[in-house]
Structure formats: C-alpha cells, structure tokens
C-alpha atoms as a PDB file:
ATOM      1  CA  UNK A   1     190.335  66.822 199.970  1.00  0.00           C
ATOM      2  CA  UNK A   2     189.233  67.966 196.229  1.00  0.00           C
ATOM      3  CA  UNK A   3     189.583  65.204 193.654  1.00  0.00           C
ATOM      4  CA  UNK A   4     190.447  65.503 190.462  1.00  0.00           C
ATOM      5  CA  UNK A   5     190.073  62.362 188.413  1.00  0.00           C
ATOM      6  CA  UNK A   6     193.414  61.245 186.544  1.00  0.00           C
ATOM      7  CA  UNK A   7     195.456  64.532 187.847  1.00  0.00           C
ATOM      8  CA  UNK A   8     195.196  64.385 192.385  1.00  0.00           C
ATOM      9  CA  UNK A   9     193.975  64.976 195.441  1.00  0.00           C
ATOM     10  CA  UNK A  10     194.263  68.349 197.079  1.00  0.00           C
ATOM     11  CA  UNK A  11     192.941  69.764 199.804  1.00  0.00           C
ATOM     12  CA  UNK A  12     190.805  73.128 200.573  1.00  0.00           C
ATOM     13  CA  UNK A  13     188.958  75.192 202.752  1.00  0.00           C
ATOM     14  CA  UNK A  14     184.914  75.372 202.276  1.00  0.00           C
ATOM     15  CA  UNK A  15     184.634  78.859 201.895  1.00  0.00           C
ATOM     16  CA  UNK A  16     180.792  78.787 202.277  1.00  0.00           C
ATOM     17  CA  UNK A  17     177.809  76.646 202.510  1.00  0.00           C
ATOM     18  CA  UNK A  18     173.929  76.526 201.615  1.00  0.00           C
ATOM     19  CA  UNK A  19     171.674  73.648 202.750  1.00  0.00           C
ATOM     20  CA  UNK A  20     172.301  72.073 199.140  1.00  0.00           C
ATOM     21  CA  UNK A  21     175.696  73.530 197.840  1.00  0.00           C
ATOM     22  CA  UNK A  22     179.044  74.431 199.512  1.00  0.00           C
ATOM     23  CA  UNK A  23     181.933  76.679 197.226  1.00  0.00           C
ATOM     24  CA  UNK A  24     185.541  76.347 197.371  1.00  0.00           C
ATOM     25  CA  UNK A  25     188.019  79.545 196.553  1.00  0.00           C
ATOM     26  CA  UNK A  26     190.673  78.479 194.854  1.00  0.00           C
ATOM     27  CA  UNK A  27     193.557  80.187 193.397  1.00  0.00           C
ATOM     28  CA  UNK A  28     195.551  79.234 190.133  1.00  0.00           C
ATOM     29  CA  UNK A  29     199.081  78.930 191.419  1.00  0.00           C
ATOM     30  CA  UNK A  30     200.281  75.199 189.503  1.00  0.00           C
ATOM     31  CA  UNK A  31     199.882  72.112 187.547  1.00  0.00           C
ATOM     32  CA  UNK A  32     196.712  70.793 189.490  1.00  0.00           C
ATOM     33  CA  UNK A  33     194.634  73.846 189.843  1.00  0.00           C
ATOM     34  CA  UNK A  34     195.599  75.007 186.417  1.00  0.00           C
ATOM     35  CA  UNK A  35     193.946  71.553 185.065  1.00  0.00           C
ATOM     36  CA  UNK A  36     190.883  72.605 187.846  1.00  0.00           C
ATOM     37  CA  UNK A  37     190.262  75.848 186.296  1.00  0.00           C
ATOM     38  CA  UNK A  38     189.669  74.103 182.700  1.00  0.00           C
ATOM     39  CA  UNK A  39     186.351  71.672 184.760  1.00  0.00           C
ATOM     40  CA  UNK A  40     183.509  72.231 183.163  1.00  0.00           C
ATOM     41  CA  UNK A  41     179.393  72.099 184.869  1.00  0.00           C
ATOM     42  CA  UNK A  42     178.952  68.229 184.412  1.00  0.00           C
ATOM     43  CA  UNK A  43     182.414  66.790 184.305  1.00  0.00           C
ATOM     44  CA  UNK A  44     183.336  64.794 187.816  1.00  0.00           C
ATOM     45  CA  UNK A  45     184.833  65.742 190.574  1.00  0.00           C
ATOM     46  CA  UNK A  46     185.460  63.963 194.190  1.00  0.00           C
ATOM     47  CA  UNK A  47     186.017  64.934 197.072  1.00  0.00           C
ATOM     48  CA  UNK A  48     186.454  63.549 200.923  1.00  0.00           C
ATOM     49  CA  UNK A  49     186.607  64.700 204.435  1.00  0.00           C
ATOM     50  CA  UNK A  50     186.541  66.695 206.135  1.00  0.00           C
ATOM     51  CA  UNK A  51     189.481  66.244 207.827  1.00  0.00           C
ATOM     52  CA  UNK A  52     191.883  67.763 210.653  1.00  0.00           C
ATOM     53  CA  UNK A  53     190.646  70.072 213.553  1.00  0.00           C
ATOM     54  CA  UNK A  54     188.905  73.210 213.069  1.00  0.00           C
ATOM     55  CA  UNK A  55     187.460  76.540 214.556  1.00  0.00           C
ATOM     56  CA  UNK A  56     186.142  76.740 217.848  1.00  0.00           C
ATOM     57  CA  UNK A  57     183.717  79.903 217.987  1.00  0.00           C
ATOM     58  CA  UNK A  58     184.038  81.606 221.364  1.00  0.00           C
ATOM     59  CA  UNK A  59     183.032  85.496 222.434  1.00  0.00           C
ATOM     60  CA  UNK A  60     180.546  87.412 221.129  1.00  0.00           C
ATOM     61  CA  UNK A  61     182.945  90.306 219.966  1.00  0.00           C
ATOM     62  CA  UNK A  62     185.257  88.451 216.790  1.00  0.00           C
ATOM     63  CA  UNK A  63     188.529  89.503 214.986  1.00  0.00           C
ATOM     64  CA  UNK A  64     188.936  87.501 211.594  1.00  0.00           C
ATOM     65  CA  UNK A  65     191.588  88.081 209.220  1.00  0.00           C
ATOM     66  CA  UNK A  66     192.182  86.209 205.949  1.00  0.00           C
ATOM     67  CA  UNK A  67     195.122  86.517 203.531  1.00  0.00           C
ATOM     68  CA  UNK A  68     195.888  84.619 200.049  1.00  0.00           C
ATOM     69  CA  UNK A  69     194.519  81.793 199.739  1.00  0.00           C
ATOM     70  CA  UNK A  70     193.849  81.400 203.222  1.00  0.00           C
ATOM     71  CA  UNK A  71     191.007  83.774 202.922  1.00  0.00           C
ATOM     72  CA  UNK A  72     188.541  81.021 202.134  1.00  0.00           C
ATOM     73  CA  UNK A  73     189.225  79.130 205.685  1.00  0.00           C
ATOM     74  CA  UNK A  74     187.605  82.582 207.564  1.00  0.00           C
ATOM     75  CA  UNK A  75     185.060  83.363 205.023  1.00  0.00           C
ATOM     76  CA  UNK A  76     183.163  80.166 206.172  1.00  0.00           C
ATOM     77  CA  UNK A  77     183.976  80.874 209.823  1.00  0.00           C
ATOM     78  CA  UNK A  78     182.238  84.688 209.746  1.00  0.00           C
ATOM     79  CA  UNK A  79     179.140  82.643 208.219  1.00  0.00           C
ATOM     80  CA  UNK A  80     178.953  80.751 210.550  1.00  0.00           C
ATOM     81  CA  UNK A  81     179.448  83.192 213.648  1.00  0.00           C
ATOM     82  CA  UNK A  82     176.960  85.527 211.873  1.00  0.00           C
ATOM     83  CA  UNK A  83     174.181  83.129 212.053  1.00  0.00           C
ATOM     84  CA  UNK A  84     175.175  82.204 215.489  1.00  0.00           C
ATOM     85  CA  UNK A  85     174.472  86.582 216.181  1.00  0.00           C
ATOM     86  CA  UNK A  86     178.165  87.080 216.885  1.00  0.00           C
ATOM     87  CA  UNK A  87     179.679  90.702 215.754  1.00  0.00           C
ATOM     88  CA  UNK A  88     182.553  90.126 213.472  1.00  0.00           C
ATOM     89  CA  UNK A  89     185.289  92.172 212.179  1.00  0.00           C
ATOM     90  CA  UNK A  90     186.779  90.981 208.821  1.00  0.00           C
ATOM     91  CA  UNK A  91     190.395  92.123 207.352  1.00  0.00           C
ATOM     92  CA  UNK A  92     191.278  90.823 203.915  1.00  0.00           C
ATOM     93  CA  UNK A  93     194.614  91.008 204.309  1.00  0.00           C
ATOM     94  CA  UNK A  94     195.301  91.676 200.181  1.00  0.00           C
ATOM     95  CA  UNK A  95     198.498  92.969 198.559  1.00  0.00           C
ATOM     96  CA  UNK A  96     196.640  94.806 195.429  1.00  0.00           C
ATOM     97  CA  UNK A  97     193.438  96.071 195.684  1.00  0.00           C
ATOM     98  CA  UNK A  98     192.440  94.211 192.857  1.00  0.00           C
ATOM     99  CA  UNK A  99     192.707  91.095 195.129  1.00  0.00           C
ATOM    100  CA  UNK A 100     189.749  92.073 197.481  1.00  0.00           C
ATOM    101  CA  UNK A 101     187.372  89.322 196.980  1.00  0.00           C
ATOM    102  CA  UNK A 102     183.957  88.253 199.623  1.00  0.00           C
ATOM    103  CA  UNK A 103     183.962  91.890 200.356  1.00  0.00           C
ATOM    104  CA  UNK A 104     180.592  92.573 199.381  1.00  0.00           C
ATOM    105  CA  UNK A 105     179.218  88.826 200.224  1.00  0.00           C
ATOM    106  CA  UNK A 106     180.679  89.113 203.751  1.00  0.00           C
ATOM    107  CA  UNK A 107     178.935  93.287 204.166  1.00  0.00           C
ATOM    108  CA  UNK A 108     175.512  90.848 203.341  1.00  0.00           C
ATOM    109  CA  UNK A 109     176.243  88.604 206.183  1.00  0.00           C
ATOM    110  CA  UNK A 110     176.552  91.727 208.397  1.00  0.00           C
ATOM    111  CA  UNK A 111     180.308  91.405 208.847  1.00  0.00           C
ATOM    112  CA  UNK A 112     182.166  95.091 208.803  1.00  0.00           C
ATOM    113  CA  UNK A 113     184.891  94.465 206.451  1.00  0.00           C
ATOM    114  CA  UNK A 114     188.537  96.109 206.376  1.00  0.00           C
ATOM    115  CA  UNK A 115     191.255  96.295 204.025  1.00  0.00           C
ATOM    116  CA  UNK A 116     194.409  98.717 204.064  1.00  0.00           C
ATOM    117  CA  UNK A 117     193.200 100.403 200.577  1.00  0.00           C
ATOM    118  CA  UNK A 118     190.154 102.018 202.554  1.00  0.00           C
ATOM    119  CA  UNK A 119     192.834 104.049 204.755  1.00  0.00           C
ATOM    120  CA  UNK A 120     196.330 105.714 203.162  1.00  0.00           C
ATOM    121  CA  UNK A 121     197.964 105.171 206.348  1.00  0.00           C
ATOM    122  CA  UNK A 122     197.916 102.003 206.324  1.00  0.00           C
ATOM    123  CA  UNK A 123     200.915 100.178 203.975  1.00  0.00           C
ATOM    124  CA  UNK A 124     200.745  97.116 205.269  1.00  0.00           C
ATOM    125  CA  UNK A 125     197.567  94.759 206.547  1.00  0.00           C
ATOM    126  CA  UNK A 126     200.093  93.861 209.887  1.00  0.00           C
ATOM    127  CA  UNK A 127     198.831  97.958 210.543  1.00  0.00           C
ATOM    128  CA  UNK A 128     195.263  97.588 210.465  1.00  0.00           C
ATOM    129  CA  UNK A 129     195.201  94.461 212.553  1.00  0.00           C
ATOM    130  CA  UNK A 130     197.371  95.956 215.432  1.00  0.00           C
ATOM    131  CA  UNK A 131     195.276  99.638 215.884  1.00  0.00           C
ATOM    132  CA  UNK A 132     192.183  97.636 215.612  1.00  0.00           C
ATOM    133  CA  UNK A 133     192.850  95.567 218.517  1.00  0.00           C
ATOM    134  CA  UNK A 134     193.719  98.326 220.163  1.00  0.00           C
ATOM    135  CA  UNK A 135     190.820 100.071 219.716  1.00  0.00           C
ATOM    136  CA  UNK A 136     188.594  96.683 220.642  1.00  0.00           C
ATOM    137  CA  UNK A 137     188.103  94.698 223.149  1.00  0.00           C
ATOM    138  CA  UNK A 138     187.886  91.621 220.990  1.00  0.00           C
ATOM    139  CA  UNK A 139     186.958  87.835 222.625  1.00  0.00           C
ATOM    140  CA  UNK A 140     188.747  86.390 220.212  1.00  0.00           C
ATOM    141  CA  UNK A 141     190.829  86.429 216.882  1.00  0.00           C
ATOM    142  CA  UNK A 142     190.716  83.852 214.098  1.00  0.00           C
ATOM    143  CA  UNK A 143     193.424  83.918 211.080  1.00  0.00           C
ATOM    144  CA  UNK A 144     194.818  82.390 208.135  1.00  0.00           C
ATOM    145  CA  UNK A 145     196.786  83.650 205.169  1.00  0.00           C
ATOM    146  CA  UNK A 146     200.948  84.478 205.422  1.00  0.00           C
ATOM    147  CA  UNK A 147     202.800  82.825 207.721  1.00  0.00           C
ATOM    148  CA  UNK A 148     204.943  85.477 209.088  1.00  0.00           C
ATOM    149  CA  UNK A 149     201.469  87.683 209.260  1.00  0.00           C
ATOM    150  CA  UNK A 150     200.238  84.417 211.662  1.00  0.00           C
ATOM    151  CA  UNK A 151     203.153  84.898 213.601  1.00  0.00           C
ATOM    152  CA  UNK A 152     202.885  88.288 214.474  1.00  0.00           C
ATOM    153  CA  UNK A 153     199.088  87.600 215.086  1.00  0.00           C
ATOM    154  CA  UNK A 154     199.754  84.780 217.465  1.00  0.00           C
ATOM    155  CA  UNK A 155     202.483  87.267 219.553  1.00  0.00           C
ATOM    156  CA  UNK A 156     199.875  89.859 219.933  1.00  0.00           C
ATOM    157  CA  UNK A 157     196.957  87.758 220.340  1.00  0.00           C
ATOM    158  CA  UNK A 158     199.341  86.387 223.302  1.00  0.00           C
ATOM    159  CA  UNK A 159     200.533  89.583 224.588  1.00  0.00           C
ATOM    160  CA  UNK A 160     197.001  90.953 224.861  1.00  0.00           C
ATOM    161  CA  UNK A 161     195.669  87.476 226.390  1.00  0.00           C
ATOM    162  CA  UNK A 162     192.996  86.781 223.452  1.00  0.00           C
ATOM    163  CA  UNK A 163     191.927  83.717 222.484  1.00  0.00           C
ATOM    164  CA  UNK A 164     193.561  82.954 219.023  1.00  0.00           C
ATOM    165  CA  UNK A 165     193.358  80.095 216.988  1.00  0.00           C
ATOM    166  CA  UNK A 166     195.045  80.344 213.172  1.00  0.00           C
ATOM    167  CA  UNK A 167     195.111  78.167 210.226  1.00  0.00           C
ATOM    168  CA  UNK A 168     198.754  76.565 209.270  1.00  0.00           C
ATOM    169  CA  UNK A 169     199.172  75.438 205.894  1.00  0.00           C
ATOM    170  CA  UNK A 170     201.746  73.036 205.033  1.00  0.00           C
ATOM    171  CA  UNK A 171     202.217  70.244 202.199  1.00  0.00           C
ATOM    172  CA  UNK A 172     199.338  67.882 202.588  1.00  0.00           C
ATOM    173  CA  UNK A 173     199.720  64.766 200.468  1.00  0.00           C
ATOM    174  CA  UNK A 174     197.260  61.757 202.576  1.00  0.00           C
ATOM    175  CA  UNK A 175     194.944  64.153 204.682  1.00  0.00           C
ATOM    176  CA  UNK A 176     195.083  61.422 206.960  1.00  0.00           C
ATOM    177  CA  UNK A 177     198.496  61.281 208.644  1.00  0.00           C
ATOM    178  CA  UNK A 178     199.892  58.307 206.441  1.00  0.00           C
ATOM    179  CA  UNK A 179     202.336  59.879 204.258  1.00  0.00           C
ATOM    180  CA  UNK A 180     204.097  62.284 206.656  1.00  0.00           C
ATOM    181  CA  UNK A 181     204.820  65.196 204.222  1.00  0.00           C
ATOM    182  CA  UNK A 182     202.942  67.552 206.955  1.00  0.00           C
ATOM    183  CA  UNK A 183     204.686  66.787 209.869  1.00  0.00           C
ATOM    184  CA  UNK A 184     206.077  69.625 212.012  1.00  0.00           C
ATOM    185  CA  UNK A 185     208.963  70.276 214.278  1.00  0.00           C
ATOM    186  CA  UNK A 186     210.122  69.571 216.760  1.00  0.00           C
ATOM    187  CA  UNK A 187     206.896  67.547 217.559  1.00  0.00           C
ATOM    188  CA  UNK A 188     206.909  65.012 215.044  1.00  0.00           C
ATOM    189  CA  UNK A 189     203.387  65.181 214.206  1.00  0.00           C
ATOM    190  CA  UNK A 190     200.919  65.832 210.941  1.00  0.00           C
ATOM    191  CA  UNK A 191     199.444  68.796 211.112  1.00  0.00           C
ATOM    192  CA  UNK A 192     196.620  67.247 208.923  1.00  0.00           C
ATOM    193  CA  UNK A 193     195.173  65.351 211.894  1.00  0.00           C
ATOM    194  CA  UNK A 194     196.893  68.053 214.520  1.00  0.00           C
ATOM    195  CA  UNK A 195     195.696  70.639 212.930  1.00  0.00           C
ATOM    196  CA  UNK A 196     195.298  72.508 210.380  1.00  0.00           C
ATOM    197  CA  UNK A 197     193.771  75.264 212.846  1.00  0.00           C
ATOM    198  CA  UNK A 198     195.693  75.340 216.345  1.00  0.00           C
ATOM    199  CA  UNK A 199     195.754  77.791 219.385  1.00  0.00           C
ATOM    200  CA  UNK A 200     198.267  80.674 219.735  1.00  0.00           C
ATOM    201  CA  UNK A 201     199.947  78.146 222.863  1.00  0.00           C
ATOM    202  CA  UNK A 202     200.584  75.640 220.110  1.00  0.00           C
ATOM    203  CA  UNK A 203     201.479  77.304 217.256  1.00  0.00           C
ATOM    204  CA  UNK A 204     203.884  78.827 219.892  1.00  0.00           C
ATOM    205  CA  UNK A 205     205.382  75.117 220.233  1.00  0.00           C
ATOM    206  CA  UNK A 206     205.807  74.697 216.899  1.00  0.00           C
ATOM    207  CA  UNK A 207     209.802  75.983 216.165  1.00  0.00           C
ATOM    208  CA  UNK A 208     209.080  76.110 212.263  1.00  0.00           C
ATOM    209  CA  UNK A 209     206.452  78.268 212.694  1.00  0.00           C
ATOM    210  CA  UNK A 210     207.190  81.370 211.122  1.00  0.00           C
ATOM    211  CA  UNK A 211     210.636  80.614 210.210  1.00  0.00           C
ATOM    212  CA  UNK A 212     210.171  77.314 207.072  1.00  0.00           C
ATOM    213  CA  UNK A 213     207.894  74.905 205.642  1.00  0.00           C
ATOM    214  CA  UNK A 214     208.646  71.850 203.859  1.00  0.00           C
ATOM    215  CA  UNK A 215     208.203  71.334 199.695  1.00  0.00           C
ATOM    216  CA  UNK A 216     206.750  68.013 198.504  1.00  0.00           C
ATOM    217  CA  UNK A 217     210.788  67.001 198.763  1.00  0.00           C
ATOM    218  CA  UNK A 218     210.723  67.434 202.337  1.00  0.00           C
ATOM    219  CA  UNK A 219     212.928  70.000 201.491  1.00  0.00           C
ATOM    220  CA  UNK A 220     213.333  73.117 203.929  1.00  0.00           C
ATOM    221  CA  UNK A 221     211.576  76.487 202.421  1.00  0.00           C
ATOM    222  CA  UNK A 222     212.419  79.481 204.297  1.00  0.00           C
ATOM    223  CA  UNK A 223     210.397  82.277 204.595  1.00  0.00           C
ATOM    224  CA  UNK A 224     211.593  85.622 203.920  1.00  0.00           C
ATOM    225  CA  UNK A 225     211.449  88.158 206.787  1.00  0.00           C
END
C-alpha cells in the first residue's frame, strides 16, 4: 500500500527488487497517480505491507502472462523463478506495441519473452497464450492483467490440468479487510486478505469473476465481452 502524503493510500505490485531498492510500475489512469507522477527524488512517500496472499512457485517449466497494469505483479514473479533456475515463458499481453515495457529487462533475466506484434497471425494476446500451451508442456501458469483474459486463462489452465494461480484486482480501500470495498461474491470475503492471487479452483468459485467488479460506490461494473 503506496502512500501519498495529503492525497491516499493505494496499493501496487513490486515489480522488482535489489538487496537495497524495490520499483513499482505504475500507470497514470486518475486523480492519485496523476498527483504521483508530479513526486520528485527527495519528497516523502510511505508505504506498508505487504499484504494479501501471493505466488506460490511450483514446476520447473513456467507460463507467465502480464497485461495492463497487471504486468508489474509477474515481472517480480519471473525474477524471482529465474534466480530460483526455473525456465520461464513471458507474454506481455499489450494492445499497441508501443505498450511493450520489461521486454528487454526480463530477456536479461533469461526469460524468453512474447508479444502478438512479433507474429502477424496473432490479433489478439488470448492467441499466443492458447498455441503456446499447446506446444508446451508447462508445470504451471501464472497471470494478471484483463479480467476476461484471466478467465479464459483459468478455463484452459483447468481443462489442461495445470496449476494456475492469477492475480484479481478489485477496489482496495483498507488492505486489511476493514472497509469491505473488495469483497467478492457470492463468498462474502475481501479479496485483500483472500487474495489478491488465487488458484484456478477458486477463482472458479468466485461468480463475479469475469462477469463485474465493484467501483468505490459499491456499484456493479460490468465487463464487456
């Protein structure tokens, strides 16, 4: 949870860690990131956690994919596999080309990287995914970016019996499990302690999943299939 003194508390995914720094990717999308992009080196920031569950590294033979700003929860998770020795495939799941990012940074760490502007027959990301886990025999696949992209991840990660955990992002107010704002149907409970990263089996349980998330109103948000 990133703090920004006199504007509020948001929270991120470490994208990638030294034994003295860590970096957070965040993208400009409202009010409190707009006022984060204007920090300066020096001025204060805070920051607590972390919170919620995350990645559990299994298999030798890894499928990441990262999407929007849910790229940064998988960038830190191929670090950390690659210094564990563990082969990982990387799709950056971009619309526009221009929004590759960690390409080169991940190649460094040894990862081979994918995106659906190296190939012309791919339109869509969804594409890539499916013929490389055909062509694979991944352990396991780890996700986070769209959430009708997760869904279709968690169906074939299912169908093809590999272990799958993905990243769900809904509105996070607390962190903690106080306010509410992140809990999910029809179970009742916040996906900030729950969760943020779950198993195929329980994103499965999860009847909003893929279908709406909630606005800071509690409102419903539908996604658009």
């Amino acid at each position: 949870m990133l703090w920004l003194p006199g504007v509020d508390l948001k929270p991120f995914s470490v994208a990638w860690q030294s034994k003295k720094q860590f970096g957070l990717a965040v993208i400009k999308v409202g009010p409190y990131t707009t006022e984060l992009f204007k920090i300066k080196t020096g001025e204060r920031l805070g920051f607590n956690g972390p919170y919620g569950n995350g990645y559990n590294l299994q298999g030798k033979k890894l499928l990441l994919i990262g999407g929007g700003s849910g790229l940064a929860s998988v960038t830190f998770l191929a670090q950390a596999a690659r210094e564990q020795g563990l082969a990982v495939d990387f799709v950056l799941a971009a619309k526009t080309a221009d929004k590759i990012i960690y390409q080169s940074w991940l190649e460094k760490l040894g990862v081979k990287v994918y995106h659906r502007f190296q190939n012309q027959k791919y339109e869509r990301a969804w594409q890539l995914i499916e013929d490389l886990a055909e062509q694979n025999n991944y352990d396991a696949i780890y996700a986070c970016g769209p959430e009708l992209l997760l869904e279709k991840i968690v169906d074939l990660a299912l169908l093809k019996k590999i272990f799958c955990e993905i990243s769900i992002e809904r509105y996070m107010k607390c962190g903690i499990g106080i306010c509410g704002s992140c809990a999910i149907d029809p179970l009742g409970i916040c996906l900030c302690q729950a969760g943020p990263v779950v198993s195929a089996e329980f994103a499965k349980k999860i009847t909003e999943f893929g279908k709406f998330e909630r606005l800071a109103s509690g409102e419903k948000h539908y996604f658009k299939k």
